[in-house]
Protein backbone atom coordinates (compact mmCIF):
# COMPACT_ATOMS: atom_id res chain seq x y z
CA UNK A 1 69.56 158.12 83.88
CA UNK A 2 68.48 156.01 86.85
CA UNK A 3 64.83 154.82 85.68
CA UNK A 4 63.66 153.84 88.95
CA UNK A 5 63.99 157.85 90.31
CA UNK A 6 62.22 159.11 86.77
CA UNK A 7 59.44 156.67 86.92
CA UNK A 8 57.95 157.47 90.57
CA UNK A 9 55.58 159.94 91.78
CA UNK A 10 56.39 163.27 92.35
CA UNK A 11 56.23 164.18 96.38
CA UNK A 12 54.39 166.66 97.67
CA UNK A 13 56.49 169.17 99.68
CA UNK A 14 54.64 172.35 99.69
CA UNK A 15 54.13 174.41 103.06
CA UNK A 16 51.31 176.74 102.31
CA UNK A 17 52.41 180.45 102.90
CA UNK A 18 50.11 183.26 103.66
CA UNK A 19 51.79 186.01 104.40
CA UNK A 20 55.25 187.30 104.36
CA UNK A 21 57.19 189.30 106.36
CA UNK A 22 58.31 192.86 104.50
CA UNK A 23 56.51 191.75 101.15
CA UNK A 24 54.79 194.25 98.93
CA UNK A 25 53.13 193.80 95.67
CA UNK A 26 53.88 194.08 91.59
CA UNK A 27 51.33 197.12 91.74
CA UNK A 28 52.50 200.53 91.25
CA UNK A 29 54.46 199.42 87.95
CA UNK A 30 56.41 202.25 86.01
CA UNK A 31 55.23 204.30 82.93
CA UNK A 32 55.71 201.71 80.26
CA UNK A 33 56.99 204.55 77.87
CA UNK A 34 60.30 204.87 80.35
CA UNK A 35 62.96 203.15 78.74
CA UNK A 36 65.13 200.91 81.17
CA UNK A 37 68.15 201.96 82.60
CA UNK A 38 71.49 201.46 80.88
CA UNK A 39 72.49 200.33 84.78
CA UNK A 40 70.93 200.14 88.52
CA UNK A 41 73.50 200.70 91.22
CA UNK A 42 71.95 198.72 94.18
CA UNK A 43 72.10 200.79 97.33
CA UNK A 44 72.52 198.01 99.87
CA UNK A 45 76.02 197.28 98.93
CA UNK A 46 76.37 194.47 101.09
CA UNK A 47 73.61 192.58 99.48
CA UNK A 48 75.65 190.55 97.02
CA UNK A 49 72.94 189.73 94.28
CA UNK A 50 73.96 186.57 92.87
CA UNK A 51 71.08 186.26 90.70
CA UNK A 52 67.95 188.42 89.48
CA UNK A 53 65.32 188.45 87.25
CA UNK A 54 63.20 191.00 85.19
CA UNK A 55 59.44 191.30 85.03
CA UNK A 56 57.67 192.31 82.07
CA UNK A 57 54.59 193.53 83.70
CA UNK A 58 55.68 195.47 86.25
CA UNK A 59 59.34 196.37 84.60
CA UNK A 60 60.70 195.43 87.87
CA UNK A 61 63.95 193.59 88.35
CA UNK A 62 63.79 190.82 91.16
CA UNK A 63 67.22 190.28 92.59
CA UNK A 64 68.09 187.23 95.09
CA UNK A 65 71.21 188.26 97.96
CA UNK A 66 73.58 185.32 98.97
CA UNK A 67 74.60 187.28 102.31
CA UNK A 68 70.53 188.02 103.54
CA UNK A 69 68.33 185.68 101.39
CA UNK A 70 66.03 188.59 100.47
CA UNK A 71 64.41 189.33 97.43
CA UNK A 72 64.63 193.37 96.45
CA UNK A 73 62.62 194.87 93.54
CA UNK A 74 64.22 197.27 91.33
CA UNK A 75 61.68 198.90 89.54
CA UNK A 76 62.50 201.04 85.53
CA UNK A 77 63.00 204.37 87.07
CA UNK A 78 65.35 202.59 90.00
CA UNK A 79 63.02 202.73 93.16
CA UNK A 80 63.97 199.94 95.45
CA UNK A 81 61.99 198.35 98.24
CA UNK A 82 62.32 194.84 99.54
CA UNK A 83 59.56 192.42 97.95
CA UNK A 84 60.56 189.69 100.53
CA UNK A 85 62.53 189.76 103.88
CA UNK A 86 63.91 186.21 104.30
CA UNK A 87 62.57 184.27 107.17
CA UNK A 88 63.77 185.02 110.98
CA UNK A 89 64.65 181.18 111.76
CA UNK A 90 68.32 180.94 110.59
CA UNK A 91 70.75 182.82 108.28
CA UNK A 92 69.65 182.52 104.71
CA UNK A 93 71.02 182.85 101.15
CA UNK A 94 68.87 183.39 98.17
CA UNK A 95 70.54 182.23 94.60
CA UNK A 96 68.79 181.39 91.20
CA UNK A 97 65.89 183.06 90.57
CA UNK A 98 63.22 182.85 87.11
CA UNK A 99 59.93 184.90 86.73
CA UNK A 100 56.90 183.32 85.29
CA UNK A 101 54.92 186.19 83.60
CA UNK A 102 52.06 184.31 82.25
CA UNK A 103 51.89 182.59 86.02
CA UNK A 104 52.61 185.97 87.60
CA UNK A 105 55.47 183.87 89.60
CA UNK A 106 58.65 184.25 90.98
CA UNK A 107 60.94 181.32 91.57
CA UNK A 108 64.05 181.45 93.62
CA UNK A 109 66.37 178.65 94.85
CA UNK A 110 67.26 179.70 99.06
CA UNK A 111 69.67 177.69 101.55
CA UNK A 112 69.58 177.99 105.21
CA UNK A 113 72.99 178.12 105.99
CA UNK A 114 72.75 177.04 109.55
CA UNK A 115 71.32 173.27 108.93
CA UNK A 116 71.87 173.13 104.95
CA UNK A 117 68.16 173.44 104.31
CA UNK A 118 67.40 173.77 100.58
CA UNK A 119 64.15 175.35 99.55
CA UNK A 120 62.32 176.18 96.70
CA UNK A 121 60.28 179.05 97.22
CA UNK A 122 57.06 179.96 94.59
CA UNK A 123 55.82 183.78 94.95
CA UNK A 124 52.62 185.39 94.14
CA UNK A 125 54.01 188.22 92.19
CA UNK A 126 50.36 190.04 92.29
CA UNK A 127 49.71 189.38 96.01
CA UNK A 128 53.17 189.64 96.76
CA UNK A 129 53.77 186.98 99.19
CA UNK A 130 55.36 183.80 99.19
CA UNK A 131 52.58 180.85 98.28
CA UNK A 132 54.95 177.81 98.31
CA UNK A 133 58.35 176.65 99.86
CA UNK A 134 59.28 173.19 98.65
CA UNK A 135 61.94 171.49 100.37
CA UNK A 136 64.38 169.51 98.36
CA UNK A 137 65.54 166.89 100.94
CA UNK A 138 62.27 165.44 100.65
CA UNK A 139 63.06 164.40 97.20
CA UNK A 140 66.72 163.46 97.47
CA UNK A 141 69.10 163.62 100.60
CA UNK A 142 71.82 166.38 99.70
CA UNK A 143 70.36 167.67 97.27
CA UNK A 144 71.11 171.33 96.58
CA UNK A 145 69.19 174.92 94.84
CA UNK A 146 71.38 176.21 92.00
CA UNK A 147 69.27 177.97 89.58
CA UNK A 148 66.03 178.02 88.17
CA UNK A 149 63.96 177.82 85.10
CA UNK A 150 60.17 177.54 83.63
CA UNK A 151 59.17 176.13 80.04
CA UNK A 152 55.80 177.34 78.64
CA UNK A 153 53.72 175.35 80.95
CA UNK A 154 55.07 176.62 84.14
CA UNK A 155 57.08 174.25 85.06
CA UNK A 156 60.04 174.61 87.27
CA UNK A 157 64.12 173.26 86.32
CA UNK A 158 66.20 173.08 89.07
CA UNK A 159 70.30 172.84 88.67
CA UNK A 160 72.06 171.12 91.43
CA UNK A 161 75.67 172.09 92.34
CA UNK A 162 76.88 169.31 93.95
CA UNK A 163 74.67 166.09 91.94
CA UNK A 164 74.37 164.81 89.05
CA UNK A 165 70.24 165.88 89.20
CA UNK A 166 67.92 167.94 87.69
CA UNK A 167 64.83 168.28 89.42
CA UNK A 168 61.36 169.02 88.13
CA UNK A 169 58.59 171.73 90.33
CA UNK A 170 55.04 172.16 89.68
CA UNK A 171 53.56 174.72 92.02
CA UNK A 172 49.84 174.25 90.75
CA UNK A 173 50.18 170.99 92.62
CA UNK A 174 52.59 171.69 95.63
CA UNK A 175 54.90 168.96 93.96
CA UNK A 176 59.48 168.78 93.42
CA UNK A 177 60.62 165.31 91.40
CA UNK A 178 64.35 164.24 90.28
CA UNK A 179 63.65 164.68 86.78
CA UNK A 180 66.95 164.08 85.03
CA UNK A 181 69.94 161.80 86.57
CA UNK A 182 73.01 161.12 84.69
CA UNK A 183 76.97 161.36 84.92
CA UNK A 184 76.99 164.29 82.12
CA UNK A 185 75.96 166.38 85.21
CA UNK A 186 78.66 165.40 87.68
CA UNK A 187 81.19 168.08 88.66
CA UNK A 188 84.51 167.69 87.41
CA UNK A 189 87.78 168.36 88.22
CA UNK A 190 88.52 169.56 91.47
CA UNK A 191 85.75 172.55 91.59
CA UNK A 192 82.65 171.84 93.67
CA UNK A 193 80.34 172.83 91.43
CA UNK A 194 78.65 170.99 88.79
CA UNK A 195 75.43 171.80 87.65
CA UNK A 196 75.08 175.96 88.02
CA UNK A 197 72.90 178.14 85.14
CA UNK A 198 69.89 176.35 83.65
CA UNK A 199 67.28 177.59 80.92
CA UNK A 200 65.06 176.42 78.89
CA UNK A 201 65.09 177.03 74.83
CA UNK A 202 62.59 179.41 73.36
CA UNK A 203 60.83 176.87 71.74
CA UNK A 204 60.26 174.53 75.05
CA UNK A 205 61.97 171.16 73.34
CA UNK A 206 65.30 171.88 75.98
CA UNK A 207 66.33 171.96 79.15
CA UNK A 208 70.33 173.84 78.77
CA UNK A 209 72.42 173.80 81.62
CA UNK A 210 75.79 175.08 82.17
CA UNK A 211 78.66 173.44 84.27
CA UNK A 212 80.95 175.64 86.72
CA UNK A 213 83.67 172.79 86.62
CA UNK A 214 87.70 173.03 86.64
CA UNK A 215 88.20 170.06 85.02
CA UNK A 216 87.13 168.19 81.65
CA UNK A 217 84.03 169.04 79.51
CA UNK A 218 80.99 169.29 78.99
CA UNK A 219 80.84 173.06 79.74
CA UNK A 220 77.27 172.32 78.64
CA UNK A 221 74.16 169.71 78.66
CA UNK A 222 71.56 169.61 76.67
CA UNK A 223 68.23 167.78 78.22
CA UNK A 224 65.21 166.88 76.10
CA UNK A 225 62.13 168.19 77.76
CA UNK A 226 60.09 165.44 76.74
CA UNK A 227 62.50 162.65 77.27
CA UNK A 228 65.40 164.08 80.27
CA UNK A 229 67.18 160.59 79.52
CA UNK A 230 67.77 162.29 76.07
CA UNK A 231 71.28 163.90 77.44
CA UNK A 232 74.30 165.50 75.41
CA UNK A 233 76.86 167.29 75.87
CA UNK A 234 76.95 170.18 73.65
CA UNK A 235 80.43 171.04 71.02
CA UNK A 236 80.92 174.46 70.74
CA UNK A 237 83.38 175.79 68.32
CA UNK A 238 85.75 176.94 69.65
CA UNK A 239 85.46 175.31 73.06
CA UNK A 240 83.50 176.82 75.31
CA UNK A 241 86.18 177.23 78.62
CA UNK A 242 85.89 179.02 82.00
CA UNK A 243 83.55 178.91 84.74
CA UNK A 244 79.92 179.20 83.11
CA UNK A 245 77.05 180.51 85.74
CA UNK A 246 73.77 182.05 84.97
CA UNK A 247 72.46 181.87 81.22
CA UNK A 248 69.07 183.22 79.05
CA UNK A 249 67.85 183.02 75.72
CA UNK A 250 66.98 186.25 73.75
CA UNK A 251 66.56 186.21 70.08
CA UNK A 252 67.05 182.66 69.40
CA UNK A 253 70.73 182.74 71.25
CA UNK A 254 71.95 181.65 74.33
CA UNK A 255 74.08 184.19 76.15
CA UNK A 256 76.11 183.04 79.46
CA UNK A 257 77.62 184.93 81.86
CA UNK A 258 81.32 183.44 82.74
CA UNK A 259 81.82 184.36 86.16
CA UNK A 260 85.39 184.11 86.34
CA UNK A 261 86.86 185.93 83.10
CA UNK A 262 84.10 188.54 83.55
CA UNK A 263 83.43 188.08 79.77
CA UNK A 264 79.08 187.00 78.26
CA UNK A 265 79.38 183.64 75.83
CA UNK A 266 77.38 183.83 73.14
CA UNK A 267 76.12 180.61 71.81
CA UNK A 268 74.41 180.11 68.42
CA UNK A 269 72.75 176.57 66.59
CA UNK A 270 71.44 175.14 63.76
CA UNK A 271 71.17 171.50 65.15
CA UNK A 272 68.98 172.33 67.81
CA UNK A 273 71.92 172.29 70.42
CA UNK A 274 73.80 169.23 69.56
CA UNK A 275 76.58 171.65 68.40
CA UNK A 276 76.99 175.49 68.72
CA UNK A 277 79.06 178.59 67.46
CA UNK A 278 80.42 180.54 70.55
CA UNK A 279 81.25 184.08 70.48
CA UNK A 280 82.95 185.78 73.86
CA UNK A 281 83.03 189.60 74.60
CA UNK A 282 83.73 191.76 77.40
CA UNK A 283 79.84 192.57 78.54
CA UNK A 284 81.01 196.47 77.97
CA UNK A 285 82.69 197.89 75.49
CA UNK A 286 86.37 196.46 75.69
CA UNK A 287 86.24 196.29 79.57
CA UNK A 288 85.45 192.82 81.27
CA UNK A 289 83.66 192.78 84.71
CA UNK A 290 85.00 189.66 86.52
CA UNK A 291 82.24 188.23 88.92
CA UNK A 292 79.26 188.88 86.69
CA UNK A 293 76.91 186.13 88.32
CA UNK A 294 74.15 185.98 85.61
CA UNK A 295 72.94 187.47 82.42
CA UNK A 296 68.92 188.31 81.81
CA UNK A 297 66.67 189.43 78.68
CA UNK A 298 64.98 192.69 79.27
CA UNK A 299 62.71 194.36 77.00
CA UNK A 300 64.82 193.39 74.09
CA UNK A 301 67.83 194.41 75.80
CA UNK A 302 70.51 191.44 77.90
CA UNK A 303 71.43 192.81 81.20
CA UNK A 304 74.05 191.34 83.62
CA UNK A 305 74.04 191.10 87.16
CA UNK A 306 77.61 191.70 89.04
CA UNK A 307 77.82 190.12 92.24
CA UNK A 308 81.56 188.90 93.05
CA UNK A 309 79.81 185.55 94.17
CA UNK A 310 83.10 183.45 93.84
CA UNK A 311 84.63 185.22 96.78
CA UNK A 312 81.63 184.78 98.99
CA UNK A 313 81.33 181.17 98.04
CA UNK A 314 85.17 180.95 98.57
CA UNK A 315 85.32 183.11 102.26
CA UNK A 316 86.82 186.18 100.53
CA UNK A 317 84.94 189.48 100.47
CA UNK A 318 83.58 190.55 97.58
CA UNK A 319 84.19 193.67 96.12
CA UNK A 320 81.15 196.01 95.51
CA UNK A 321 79.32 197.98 94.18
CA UNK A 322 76.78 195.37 92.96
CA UNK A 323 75.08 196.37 90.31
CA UNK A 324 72.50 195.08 87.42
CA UNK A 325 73.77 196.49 83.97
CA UNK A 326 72.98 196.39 80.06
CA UNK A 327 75.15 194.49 77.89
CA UNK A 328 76.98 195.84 74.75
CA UNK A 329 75.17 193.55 71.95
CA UNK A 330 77.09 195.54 69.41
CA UNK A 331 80.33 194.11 70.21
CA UNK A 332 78.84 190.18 68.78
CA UNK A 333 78.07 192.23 65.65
């Protein structure tokens, strides 16, 4: 942990935001007593939804698209509309995305693709419109928008793919911070990615995030929340291998989506995440979906998002459809 980069001030980045372009608002929810979809074939099939995220209020899925940076709403009964068409100055990619129900806020991690730039934009899921866009090269030159997670007090985790950072968002005060620094978090082998999922533990004491690396472990690190020099690399058993992308916690467990064999990891402690039992199974009965991006909770239920994102990030095309499905819990029984 480099102590000089945890001790400063956080710096204000925020660019104010009022109004959006194609934006429309959480109203208009579904009848709660619909139960959710078992899955939601996305009719752009060109959108490539790396990442999405489910809100309880409105029972609306918010997906990000790594080939048009916008942000489409899938609501219970499947209506789609686009909550946010991505800004007109430059090609953009949206990735890792978290929503903050007791904040009524959507976080998503976007990259202009023409100059690199990596923002952090903060929505106002009741006004619908984008309220903040934090730019992470004021904080750290190179630094890159993974994925994206809130603790209990509504602050932001950000992964980094390509350092060895974690950073820290606040959007009450317009403010982005390195918050952890350490080797753990390096990428190894000869993939390019390092840090890739993140989430926080149900109980707020841990920052978890998962490692897309080729080479040597950890698959996963472990950050205290209250101390991020407190880094470890957590033993599962067996060991955790593959490419591990976009993770949640439902029930106490931490379920990952591994991107590559197609398969969810299912991880389970009684250490508080020092160590952890790991369970892998085809996200549908018997049948694994290769280029499942993330997993989500959902009114009880884990869904996974398929978007083929290797290929894209690799200049191959990906292979549709794209779709947001439930998981078969039953086969980690």
């Amino acid at each position: 942990m480099d102590a000089a980069r945890s001790s400063r001030a956080p710096i204000l980045v925020g660019l104010v935001v009022v109004g959006c372009i194609g934006c429309t608002g959480s109203s208009g929810s579904t009848d709660a007593a619909e139960p959710l979809k078992d899955e939601y074939l996305l009719s752009d099939q060109t959108l490539v939804p790396e990442s999405g995220s489910f809100d309880p209020t409105s029972r609306s899925f918010y997906v990000s698209s790594a080939t048009k940076g916008d942000i489409t709403r899938v609501q219970a009964d499947g209506t789609e509309s686009i909550f946010f068409a991505a800004p007109s100055d430059g090609e953009w990619r949206s990735l890792g995305t978290v929503v903050d129900d007791s904040a009524r806020r959507l976080w998503v991690c976007a990259q202009r693709l023409s100059d690199e730039t990596q923002e952090i934009w903060v929505f106002d899921l009741e006004a619908g419109a984008r309220e903040l866009a934090l730019n992470l090269a004021d904080v750290e030159a190179g630094s890159t928008c993974n994925d994206i997670a809130v603790d209990g007090e509504g602050l932001a985790y950000i992964s980094d793919s390509e350092n060895p950072r974690v950073y820290r968002a606040d959007a009450d005060m317009a403010t982005v911070e390195t918050w952890a620094d350490d080797p753990l978090l390096s990428p190894t082998g000869a993939a390019f990615f390092g840090g890739n999922g993140i989430a926080v533990a149900e109980d707020d004491r841990y920052v978890i995030v998962s490692k897309t690396s080729s080479g040597a472990p950890p698959r996963l690190v472990r950050i205290a929340r209250e101390d991020p020099a407190d880094l470890v690399a957590i033993v599962t058993t067996p060991e955790l291998g593959g490419f591990a992308d976009g993770m949640t916690f439902l029930d106490g467990d931490l379920y990952i989506a591994m991107v590559g064999a197609g398969n969810v990891a299912r991880l389970r402690t009684g250490d508080d995440w020092a160590t952890a039992a790991l369970l892998v199974e085809p996200p549908t009965p018997e049948v694994s979906v290769p280029g499942i991006s993330t997993v989500r909770a959902a009114e009880g239920a884990l869904y996974a998002i398929y978007s083929d994102i290797t290929k894209v990030l690799t200049g191959l095309e990906p292979v549709p459809p794209f779709r947001i499905f439930k998981v078969d819990l039953g086969s980690f029984e």
